[in-house]
Protein backbone atom coordinates (compact mmCIF):
# COMPACT_ATOMS: atom_id res chain seq x y z
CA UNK A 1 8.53 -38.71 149.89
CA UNK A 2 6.61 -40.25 152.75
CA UNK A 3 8.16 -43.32 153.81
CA UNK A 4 5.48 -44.76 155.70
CA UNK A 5 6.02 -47.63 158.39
CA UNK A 6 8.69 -50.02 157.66
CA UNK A 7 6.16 -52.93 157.00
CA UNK A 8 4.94 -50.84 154.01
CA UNK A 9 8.41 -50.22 153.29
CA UNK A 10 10.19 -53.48 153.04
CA UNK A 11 10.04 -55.48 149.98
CA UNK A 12 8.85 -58.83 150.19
CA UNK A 13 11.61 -61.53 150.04
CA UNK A 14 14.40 -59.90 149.43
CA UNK A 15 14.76 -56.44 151.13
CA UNK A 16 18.44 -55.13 149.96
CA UNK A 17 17.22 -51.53 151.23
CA UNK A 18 17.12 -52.68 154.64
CA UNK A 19 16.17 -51.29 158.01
CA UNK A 20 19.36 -48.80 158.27
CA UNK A 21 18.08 -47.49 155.23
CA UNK A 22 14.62 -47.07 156.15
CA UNK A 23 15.36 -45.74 159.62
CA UNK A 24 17.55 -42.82 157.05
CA UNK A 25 14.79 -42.05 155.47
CA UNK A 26 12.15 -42.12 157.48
CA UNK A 27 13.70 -39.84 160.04
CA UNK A 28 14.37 -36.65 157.17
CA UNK A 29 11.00 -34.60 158.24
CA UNK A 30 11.14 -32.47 155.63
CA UNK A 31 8.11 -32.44 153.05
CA UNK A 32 9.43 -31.91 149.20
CA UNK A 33 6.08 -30.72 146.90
CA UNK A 34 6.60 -32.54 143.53
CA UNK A 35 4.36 -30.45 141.57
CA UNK A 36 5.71 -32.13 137.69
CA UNK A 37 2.79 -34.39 137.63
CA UNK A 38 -1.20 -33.46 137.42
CA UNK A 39 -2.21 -34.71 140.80
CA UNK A 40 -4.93 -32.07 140.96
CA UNK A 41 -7.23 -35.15 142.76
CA UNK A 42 -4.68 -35.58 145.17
CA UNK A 43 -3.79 -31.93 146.17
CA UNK A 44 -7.54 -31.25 146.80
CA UNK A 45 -7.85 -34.70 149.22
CA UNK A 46 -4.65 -33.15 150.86
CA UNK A 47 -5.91 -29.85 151.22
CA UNK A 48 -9.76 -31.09 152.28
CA UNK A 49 -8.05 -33.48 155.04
CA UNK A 50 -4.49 -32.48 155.69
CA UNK A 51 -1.38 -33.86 155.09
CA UNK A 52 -1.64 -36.53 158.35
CA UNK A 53 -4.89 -37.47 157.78
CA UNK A 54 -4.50 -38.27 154.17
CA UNK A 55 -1.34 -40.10 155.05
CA UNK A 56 -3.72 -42.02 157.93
CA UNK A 57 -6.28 -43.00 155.26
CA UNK A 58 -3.97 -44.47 152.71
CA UNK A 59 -2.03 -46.00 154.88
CA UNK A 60 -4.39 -49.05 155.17
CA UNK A 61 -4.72 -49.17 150.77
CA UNK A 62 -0.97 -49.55 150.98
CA UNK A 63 -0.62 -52.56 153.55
CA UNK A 64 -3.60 -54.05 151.79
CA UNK A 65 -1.82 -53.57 147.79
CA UNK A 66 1.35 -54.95 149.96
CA UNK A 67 -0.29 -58.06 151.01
CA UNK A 68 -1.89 -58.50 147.89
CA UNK A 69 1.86 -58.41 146.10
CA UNK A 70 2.95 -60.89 148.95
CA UNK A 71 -0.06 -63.34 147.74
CA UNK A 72 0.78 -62.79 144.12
CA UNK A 73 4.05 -63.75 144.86
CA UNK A 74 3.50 -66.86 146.84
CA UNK A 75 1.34 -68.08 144.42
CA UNK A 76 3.40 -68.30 141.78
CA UNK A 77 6.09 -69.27 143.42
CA UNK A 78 4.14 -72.50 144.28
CA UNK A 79 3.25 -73.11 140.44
């Protein structure tokens, strides 16, 4: 499971993981293929890219679905 940066990460508000927790995880290097699901979309990206690149591209969608949460969030909280 690819942690990602710690921004991506975190929950927003309350974070009961933690930083010790993400510094754990994100320093195990070792890559664990979960092949249980039909992900044959995703296996070909992989394999047309590679493994870093593909992790590069996303890694932009996931700070932006992130933010959007964060948004959600404050927005109701202000209702």
């Amino acid at each position: 499971h690819y942690v990602g940066t710690w921004e991506s990460f975190r929950r927003p508000g309350v974070d009961f993981r933690g930083r010790g927790k993400f510094d754990k995880r994100n320093a195990v290097k070792t890559l664990i293929l979960d092949t249980s699901m039909d992900t044959t979309w995703l296996a070909k990206f992989v394999n047309e890219v590679g493994i870093h690149r593909a992790l590069a591209l996303t890694q932009d969608f996931r700070k932006d679905a992130e933010l959007e949460m964060m948004v959600k969030m404050i927005v109701q909280s202000n209702k």
